[in-house]
PDB file of N, CA and C in Angstrom:
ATOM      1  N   UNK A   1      -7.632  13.997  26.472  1.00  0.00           N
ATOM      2  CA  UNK A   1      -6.359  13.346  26.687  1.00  0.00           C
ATOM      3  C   UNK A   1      -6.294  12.059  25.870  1.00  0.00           C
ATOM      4  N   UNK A   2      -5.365  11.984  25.389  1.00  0.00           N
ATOM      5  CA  UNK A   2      -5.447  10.691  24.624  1.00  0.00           C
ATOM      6  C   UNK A   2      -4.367   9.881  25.172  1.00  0.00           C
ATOM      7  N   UNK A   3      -4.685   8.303  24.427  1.00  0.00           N
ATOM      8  CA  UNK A   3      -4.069   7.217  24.986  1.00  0.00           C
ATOM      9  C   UNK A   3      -2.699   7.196  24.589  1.00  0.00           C
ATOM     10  N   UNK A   4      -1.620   6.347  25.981  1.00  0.00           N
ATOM     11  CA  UNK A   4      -0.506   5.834  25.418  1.00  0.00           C
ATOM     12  C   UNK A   4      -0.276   4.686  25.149  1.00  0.00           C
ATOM     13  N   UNK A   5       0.712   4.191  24.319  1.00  0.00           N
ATOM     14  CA  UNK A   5       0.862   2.610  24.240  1.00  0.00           C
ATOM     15  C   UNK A   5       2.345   2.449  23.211  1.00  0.00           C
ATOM     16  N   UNK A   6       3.019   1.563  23.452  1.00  0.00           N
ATOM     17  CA  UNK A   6       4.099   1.509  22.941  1.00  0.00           C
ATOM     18  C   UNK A   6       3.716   0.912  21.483  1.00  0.00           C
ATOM     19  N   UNK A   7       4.790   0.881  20.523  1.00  0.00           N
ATOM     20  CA  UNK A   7       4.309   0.310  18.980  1.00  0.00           C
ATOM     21  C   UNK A   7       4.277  -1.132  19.461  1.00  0.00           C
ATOM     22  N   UNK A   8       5.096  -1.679  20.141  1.00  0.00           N
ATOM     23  CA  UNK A   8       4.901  -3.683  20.417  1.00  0.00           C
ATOM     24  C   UNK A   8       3.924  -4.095  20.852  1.00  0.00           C
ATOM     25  N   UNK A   9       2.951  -2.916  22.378  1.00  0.00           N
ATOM     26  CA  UNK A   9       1.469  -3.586  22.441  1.00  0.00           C
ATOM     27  C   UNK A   9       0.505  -3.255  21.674  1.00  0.00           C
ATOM     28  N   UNK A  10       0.392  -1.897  20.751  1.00  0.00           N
ATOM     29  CA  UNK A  10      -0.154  -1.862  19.834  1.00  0.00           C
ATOM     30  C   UNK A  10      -0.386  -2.613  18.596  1.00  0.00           C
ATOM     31  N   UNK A  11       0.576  -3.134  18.447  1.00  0.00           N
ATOM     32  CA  UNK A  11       0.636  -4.185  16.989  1.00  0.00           C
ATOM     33  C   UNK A  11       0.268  -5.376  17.909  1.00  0.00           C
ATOM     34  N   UNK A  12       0.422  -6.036  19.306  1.00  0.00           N
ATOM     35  CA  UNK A  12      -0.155  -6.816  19.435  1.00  0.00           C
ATOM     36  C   UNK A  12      -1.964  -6.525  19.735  1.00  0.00           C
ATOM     37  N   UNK A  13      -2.397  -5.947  20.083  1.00  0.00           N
ATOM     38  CA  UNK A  13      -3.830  -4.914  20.052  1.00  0.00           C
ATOM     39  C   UNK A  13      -4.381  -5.691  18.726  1.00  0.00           C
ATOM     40  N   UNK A  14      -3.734  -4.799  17.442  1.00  0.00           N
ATOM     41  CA  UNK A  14      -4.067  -4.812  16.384  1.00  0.00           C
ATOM     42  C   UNK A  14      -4.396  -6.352  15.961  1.00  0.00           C
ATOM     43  N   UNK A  15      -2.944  -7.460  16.160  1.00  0.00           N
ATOM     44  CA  UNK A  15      -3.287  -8.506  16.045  1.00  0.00           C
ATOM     45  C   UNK A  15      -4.299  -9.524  16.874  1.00  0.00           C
ATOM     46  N   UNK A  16      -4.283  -9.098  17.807  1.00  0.00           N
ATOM     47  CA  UNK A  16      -5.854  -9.952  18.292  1.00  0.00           C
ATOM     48  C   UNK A  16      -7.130  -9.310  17.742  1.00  0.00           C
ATOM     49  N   UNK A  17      -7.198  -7.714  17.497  1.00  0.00           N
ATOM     50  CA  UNK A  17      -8.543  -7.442  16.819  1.00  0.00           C
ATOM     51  C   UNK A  17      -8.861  -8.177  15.340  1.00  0.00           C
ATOM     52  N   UNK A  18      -8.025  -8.847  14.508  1.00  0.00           N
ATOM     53  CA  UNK A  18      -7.693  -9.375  13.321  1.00  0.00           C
ATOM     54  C   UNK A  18      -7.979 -10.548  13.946  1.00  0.00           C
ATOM     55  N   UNK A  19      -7.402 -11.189  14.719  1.00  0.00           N
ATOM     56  CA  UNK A  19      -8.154 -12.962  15.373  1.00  0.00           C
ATOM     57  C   UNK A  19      -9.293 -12.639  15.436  1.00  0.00           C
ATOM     58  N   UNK A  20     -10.035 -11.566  15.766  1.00  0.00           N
ATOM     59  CA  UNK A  20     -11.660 -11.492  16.683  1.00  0.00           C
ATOM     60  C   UNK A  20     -12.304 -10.997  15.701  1.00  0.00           C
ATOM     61  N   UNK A  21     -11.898 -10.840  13.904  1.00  0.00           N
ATOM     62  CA  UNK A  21     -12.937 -10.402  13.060  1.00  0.00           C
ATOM     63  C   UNK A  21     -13.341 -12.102  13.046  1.00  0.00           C
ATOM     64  N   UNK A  22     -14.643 -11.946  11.934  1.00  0.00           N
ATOM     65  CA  UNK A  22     -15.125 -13.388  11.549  1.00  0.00           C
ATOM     66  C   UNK A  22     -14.413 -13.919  10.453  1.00  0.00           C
ATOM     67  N   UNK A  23     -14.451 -15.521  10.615  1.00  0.00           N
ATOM     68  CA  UNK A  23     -13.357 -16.233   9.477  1.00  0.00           C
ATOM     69  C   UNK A  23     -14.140 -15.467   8.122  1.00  0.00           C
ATOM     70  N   UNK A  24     -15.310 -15.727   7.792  1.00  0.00           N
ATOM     71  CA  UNK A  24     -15.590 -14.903   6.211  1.00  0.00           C
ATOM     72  C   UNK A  24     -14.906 -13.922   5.858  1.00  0.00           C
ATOM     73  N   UNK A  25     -14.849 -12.979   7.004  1.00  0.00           N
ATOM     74  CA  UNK A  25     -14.092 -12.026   6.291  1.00  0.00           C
ATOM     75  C   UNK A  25     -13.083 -11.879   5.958  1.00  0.00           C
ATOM     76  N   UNK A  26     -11.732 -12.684   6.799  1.00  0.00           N
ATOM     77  CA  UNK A  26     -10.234 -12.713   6.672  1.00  0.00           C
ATOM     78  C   UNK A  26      -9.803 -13.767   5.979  1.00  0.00           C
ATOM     79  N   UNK A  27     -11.192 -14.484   5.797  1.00  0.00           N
ATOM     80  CA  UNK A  27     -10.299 -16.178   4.739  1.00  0.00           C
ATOM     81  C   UNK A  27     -10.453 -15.463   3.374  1.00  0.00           C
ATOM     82  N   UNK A  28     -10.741 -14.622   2.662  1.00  0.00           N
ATOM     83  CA  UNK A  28     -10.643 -14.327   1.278  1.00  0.00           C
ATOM     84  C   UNK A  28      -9.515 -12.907   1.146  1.00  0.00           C
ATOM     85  N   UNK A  29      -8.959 -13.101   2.185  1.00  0.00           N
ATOM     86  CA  UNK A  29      -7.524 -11.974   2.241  1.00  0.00           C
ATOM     87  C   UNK A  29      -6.518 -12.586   1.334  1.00  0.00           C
ATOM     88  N   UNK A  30      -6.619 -12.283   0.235  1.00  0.00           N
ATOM     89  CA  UNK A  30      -5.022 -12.996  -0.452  1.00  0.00           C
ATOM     90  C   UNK A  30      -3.937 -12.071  -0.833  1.00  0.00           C
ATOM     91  N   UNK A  31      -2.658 -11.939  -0.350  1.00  0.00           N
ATOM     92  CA  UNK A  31      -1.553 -11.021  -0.558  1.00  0.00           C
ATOM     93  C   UNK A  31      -2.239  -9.949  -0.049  1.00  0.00           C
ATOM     94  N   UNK A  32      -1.979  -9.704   1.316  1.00  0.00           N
ATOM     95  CA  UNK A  32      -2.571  -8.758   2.304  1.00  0.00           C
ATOM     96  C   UNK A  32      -1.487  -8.741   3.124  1.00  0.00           C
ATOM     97  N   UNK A  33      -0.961  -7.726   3.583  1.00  0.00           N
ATOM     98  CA  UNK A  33      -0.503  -7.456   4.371  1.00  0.00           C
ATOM     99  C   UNK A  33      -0.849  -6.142   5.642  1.00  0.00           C
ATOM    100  N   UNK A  34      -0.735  -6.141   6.951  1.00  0.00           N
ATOM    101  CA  UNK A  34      -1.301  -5.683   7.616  1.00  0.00           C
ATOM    102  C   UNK A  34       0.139  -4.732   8.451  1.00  0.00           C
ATOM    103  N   UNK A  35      -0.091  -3.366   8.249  1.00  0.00           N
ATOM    104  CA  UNK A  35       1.336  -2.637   8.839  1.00  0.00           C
ATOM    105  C   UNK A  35       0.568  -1.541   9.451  1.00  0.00           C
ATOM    106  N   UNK A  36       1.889  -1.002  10.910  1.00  0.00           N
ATOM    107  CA  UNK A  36       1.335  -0.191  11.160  1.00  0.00           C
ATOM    108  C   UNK A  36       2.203   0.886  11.446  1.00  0.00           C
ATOM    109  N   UNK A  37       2.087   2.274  11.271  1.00  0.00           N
ATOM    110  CA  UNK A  37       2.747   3.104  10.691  1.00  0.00           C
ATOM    111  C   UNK A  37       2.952   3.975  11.884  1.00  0.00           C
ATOM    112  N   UNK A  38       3.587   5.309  12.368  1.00  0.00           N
ATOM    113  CA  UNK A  38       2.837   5.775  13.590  1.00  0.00           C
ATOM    114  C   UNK A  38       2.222   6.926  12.714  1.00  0.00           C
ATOM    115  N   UNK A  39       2.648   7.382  11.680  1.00  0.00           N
ATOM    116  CA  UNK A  39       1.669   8.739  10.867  1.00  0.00           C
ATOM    117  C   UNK A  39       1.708   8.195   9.623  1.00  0.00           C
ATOM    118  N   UNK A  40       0.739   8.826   8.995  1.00  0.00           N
ATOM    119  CA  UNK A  40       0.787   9.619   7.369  1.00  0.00           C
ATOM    120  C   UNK A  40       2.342   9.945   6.611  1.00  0.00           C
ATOM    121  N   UNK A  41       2.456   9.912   5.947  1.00  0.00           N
ATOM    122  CA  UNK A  41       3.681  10.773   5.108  1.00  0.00           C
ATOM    123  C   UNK A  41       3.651  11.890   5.295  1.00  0.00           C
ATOM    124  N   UNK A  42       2.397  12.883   5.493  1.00  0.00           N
ATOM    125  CA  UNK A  42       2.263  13.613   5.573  1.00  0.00           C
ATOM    126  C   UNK A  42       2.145  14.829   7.152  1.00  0.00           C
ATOM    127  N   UNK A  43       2.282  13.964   8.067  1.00  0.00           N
ATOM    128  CA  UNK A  43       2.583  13.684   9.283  1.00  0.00           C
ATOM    129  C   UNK A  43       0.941  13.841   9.894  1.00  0.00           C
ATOM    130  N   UNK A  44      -0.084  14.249   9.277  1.00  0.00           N
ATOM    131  CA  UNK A  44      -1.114  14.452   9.913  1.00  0.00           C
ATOM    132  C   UNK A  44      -1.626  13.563  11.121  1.00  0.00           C
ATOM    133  N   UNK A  45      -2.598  14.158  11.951  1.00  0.00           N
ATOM    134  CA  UNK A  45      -3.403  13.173  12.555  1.00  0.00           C
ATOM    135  C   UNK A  45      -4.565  12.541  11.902  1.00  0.00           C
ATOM    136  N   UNK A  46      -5.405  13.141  10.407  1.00  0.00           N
ATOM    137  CA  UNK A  46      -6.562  12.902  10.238  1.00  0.00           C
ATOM    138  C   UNK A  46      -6.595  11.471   9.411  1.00  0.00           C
ATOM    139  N   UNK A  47      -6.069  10.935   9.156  1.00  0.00           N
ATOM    140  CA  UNK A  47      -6.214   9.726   8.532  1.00  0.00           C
ATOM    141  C   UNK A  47      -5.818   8.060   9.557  1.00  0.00           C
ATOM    142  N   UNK A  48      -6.625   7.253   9.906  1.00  0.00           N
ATOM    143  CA  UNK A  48      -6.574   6.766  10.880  1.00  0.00           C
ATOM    144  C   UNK A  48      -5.682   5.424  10.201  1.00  0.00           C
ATOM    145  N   UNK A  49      -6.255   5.291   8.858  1.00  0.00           N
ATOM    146  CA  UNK A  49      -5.150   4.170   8.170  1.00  0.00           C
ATOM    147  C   UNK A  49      -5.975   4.415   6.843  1.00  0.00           C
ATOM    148  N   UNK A  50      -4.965   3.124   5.480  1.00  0.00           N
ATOM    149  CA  UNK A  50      -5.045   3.363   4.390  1.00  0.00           C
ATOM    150  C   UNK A  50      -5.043   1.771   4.244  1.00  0.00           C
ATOM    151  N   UNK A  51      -6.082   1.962   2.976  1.00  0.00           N
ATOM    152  CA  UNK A  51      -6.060   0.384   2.039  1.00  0.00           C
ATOM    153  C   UNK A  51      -5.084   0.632   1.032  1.00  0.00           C
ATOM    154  N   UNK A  52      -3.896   0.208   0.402  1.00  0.00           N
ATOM    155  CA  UNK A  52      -3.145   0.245  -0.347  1.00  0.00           C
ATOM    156  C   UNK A  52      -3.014  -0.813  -1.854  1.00  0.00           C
ATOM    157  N   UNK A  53      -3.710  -0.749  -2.380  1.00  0.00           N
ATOM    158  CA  UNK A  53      -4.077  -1.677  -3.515  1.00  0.00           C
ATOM    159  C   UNK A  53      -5.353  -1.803  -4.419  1.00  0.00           C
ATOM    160  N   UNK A  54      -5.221  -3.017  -5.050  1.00  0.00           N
ATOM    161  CA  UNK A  54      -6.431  -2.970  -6.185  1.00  0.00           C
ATOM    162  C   UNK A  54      -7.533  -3.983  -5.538  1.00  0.00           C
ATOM    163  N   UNK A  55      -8.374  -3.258  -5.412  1.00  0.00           N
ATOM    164  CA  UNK A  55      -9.618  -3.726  -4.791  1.00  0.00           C
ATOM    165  C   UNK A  55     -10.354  -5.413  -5.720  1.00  0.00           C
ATOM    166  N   UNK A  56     -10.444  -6.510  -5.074  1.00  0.00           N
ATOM    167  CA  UNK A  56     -10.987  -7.566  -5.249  1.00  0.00           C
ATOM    168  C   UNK A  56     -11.825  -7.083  -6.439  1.00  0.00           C
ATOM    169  N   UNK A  57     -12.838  -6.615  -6.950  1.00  0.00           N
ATOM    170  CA  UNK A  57     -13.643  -6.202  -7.619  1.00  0.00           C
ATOM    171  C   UNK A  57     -12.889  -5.549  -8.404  1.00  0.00           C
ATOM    172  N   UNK A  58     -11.321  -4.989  -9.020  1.00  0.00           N
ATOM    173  CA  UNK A  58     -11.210  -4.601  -9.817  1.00  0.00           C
ATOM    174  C   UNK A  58     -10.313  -5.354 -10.409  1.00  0.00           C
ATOM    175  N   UNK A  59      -9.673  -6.060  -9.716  1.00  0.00           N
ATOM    176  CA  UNK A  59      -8.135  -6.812 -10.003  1.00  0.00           C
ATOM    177  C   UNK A  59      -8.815  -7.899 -10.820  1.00  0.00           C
ATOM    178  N   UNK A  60      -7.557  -8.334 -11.861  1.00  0.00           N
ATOM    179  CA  UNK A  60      -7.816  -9.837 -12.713  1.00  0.00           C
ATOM    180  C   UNK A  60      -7.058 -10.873 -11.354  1.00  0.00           C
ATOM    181  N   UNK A  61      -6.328 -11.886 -12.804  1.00  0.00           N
ATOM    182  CA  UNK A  61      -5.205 -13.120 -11.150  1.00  0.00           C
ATOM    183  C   UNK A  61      -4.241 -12.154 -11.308  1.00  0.00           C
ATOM    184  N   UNK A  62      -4.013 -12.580  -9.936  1.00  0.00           N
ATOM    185  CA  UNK A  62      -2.207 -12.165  -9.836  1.00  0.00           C
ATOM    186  C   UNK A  62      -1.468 -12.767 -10.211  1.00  0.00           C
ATOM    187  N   UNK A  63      -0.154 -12.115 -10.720  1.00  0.00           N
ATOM    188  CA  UNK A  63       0.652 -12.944 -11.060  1.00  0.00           C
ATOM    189  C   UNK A  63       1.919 -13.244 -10.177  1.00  0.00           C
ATOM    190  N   UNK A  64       2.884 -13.343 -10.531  1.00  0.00           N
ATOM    191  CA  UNK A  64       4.056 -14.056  -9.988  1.00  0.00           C
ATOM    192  C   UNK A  64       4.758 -12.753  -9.450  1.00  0.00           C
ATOM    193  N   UNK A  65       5.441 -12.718  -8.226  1.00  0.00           N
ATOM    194  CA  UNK A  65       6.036 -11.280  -7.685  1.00  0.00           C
ATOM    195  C   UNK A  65       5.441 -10.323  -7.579  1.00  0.00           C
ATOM    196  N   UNK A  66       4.352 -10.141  -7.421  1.00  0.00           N
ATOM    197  CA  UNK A  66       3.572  -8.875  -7.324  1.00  0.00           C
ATOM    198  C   UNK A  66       3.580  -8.580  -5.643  1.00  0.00           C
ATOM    199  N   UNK A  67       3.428  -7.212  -5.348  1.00  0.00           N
ATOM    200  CA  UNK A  67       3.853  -6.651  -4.076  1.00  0.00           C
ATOM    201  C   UNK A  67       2.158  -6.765  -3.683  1.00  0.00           C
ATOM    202  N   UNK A  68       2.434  -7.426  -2.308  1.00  0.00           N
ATOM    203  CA  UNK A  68       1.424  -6.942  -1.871  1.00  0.00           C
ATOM    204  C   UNK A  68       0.384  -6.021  -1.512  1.00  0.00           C
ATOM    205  N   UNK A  69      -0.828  -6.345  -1.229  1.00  0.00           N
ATOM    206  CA  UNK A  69      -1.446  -5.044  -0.751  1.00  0.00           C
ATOM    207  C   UNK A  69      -1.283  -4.943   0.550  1.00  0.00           C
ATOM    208  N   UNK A  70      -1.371  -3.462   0.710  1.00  0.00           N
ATOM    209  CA  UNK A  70      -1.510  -2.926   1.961  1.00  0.00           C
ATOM    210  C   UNK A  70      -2.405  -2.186   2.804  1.00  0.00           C
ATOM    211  N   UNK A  71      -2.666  -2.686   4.151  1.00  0.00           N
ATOM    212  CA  UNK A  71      -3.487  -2.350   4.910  1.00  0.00           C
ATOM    213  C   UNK A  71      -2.611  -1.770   6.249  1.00  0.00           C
ATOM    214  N   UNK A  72      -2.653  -0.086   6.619  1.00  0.00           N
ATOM    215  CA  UNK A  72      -1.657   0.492   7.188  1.00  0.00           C
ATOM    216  C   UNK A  72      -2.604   1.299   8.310  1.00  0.00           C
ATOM    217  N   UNK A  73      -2.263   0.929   9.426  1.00  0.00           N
ATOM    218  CA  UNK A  73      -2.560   1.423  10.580  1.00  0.00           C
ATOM    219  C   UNK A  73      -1.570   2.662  11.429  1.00  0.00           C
ATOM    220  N   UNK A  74      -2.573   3.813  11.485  1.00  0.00           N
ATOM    221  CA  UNK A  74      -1.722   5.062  11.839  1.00  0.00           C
ATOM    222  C   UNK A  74      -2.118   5.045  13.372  1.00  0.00           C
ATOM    223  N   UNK A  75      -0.572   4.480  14.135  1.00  0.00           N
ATOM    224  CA  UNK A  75      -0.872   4.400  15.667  1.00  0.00           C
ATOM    225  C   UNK A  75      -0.853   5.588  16.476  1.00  0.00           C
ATOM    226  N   UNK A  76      -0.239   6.901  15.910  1.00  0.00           N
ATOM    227  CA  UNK A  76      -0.878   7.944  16.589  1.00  0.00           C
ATOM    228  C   UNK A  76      -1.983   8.711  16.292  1.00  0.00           C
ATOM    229  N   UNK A  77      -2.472   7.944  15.281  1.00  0.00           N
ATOM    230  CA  UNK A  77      -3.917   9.172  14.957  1.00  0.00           C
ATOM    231  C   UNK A  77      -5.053   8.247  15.681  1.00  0.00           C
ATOM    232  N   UNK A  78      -4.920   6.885  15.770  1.00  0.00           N
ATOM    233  CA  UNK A  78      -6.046   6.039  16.553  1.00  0.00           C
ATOM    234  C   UNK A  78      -5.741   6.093  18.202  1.00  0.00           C
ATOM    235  N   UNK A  79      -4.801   6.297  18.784  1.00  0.00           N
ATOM    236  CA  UNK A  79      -4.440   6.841  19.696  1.00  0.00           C
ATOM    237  C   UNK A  79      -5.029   8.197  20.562  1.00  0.00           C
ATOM    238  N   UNK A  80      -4.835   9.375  19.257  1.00  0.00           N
ATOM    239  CA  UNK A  80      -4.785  10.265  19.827  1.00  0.00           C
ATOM    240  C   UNK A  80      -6.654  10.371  19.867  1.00  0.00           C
ATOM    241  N   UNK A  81      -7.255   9.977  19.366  1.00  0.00           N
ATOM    242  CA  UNK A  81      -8.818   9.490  19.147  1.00  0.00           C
ATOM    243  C   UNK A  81      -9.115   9.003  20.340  1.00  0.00           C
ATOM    244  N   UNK A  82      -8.541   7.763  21.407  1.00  0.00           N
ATOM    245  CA  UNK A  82      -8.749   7.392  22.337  1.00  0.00           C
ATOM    246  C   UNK A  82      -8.523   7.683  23.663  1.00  0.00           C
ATOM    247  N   UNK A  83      -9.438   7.578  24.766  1.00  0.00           N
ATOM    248  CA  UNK A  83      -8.695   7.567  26.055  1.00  0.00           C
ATOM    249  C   UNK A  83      -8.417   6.910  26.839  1.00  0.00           C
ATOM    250  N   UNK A  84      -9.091   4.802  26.494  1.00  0.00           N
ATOM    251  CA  UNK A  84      -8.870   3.916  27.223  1.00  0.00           C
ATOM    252  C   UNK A  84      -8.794   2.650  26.291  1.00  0.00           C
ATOM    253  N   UNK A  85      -7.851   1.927  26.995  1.00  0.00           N
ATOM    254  CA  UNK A  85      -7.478   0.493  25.733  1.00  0.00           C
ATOM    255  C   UNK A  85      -8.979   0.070  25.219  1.00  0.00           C
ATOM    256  N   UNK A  86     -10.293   0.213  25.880  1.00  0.00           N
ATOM    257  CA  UNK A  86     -11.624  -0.686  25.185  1.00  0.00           C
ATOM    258  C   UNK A  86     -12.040   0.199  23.744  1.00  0.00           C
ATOM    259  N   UNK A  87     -11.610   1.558  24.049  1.00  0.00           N
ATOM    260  CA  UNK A  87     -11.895   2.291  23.325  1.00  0.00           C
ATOM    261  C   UNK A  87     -11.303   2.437  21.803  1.00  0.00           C
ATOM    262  N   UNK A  88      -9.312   2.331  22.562  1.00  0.00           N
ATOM    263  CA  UNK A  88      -8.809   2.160  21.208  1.00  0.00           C
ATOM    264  C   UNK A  88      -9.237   0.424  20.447  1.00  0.00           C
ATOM    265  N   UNK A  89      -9.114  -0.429  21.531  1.00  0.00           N
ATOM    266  CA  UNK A  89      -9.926  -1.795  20.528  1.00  0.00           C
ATOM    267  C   UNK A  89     -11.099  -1.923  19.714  1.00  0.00           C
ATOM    268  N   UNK A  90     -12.409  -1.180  20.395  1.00  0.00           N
ATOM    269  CA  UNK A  90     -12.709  -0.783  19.285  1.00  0.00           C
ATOM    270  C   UNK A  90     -13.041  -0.013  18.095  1.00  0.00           C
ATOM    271  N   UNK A  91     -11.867   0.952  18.091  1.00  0.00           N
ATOM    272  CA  UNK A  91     -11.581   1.930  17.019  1.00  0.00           C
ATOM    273  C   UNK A  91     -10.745   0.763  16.114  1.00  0.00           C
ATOM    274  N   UNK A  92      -9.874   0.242  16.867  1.00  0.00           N
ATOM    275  CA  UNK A  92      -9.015  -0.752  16.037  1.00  0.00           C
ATOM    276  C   UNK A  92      -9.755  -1.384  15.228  1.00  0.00           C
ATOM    277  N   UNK A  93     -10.733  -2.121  15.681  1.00  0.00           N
ATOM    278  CA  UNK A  93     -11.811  -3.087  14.848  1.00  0.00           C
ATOM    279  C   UNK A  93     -12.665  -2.416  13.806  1.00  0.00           C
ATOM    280  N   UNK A  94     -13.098  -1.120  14.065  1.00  0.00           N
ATOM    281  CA  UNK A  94     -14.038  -1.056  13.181  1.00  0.00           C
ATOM    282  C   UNK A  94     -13.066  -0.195  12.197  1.00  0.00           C
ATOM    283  N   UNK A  95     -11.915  -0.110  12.664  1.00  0.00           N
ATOM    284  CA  UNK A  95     -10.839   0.884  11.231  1.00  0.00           C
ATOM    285  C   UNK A  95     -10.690  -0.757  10.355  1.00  0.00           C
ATOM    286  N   UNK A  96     -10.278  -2.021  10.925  1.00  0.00           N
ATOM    287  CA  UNK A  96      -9.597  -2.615  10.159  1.00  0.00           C
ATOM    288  C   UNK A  96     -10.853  -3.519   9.427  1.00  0.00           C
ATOM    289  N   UNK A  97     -11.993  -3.479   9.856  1.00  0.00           N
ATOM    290  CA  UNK A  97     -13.032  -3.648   8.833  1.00  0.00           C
ATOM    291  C   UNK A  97     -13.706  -2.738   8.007  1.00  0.00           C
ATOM    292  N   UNK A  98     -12.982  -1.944   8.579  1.00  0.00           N
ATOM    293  CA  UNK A  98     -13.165  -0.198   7.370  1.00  0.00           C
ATOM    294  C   UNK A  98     -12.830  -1.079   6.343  1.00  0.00           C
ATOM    295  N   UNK A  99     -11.109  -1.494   6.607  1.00  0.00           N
ATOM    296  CA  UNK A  99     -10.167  -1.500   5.120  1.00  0.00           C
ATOM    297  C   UNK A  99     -10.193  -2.693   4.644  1.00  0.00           C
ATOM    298  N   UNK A 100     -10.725  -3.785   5.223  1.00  0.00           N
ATOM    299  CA  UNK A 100     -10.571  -4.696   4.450  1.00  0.00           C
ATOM    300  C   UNK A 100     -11.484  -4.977   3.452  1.00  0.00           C
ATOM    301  N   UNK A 101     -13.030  -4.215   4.097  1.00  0.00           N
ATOM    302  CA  UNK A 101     -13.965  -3.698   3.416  1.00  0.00           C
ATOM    303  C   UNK A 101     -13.304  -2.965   2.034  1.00  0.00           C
ATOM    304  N   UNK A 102     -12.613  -2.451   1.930  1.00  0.00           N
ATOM    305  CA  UNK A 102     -12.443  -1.690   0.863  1.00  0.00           C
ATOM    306  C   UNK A 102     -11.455  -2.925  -0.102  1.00  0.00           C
ATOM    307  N   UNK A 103     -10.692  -3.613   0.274  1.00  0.00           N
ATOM    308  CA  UNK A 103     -10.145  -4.761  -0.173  1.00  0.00           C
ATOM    309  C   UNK A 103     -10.858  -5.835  -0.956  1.00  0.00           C
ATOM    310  N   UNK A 104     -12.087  -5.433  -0.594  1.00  0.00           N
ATOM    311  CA  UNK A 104     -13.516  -6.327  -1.266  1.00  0.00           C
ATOM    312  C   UNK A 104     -14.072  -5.238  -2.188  1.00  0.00           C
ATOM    313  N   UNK A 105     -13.907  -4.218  -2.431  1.00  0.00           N
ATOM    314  CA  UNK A 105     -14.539  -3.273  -3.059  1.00  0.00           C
ATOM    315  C   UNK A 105     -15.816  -2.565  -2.468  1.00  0.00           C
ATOM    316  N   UNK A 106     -16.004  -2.789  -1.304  1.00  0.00           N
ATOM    317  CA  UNK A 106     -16.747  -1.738  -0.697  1.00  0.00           C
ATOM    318  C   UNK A 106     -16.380  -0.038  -0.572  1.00  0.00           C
ATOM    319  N   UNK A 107     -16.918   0.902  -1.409  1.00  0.00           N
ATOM    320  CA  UNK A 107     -16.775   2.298  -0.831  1.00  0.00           C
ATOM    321  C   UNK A 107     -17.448   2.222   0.400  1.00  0.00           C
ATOM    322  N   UNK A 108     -16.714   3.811   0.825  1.00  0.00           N
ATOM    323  CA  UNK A 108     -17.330   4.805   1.635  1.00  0.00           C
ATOM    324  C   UNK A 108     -18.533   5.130   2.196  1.00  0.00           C
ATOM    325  N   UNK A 109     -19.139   5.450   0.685  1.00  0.00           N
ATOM    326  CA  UNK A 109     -20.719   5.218   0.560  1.00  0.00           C
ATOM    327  C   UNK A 109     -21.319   4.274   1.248  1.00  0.00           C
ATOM    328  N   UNK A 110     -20.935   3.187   1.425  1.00  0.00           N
ATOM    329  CA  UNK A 110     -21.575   1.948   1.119  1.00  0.00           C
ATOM    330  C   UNK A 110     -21.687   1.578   2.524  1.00  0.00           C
ATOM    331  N   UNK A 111     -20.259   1.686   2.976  1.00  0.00           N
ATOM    332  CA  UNK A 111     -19.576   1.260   4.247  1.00  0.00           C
ATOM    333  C   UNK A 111     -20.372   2.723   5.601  1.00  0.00           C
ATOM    334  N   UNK A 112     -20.992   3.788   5.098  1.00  0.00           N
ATOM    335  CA  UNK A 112     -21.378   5.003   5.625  1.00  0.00           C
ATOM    336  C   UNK A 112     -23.026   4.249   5.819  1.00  0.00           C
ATOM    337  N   UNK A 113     -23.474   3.248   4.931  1.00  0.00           N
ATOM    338  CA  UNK A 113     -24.738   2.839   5.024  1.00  0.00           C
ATOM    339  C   UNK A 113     -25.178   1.683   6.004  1.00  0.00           C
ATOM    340  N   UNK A 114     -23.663   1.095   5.707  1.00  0.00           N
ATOM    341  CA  UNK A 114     -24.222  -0.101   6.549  1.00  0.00           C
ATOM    342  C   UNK A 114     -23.780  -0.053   7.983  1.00  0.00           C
ATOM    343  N   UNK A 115     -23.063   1.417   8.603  1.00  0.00           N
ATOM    344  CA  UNK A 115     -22.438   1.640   9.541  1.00  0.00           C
ATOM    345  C   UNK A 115     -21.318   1.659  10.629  1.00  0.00           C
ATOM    346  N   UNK A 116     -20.770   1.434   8.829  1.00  0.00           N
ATOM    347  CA  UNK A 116     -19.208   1.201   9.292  1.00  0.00           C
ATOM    348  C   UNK A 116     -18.049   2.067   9.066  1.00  0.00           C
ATOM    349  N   UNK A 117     -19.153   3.539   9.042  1.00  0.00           N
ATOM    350  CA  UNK A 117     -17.393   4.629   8.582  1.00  0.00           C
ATOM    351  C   UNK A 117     -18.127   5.660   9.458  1.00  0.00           C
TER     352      UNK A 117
END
């Protein structure tokens, strides 16, 4: 059975798990933005969220008007994963240090080693 929750306490969820990462990791967020979606485009459940941009490690400066990156949270696929708010919090946490991880240029690989995918 999986969890319910409306999109307003979910995005607030989301935003206190983002207060409760450590400052190192969220003070080198620049043009980040944090959204949350309820699916895929594709309507699936299997994708829990997406990093949307050029990874720290590949990007030069930014320049002037450039769209942010994006970090997109799929509230029914982390949902349907859970069966109690501790549970979806911390699915929440370790998805959104999935991606910000990847915002730094951490793969999969990498993030599979140090025990975070």
């Amino acid at each position: 059975m999986s969890l319910e929750l409306d999109e307003e306490s979910f995005e607030r969820l989301v935003i206190e798990e983002l207060d409760a990462l450590p400052d190192d990791m969220v003070d080198g967020l620049e043009n980040v933005v944090f959204v949350v979606e309820d699916r895929p485009e594709d309507g699936s459940l299997d994708l829990l969220a997406v990093y949307e941009g050029v990874a720290l490690t590949e990007r030069g400066q930014y320049g002037f008007g450039e769209l942010p990156d994006r970090i997109v949270l799929y509230r029914e696929a982390l949902l349907e994963l859970c069966d109690d708010l501790e549970t979806l919090r911390q699915e929440i946490h370790v998805t959104l240090v999935h991606e910000i991880a990847h915002y730094y240029g951490i793969d999969d690989e990498e993030l599979h080693r140090l025990g975070w995918a």
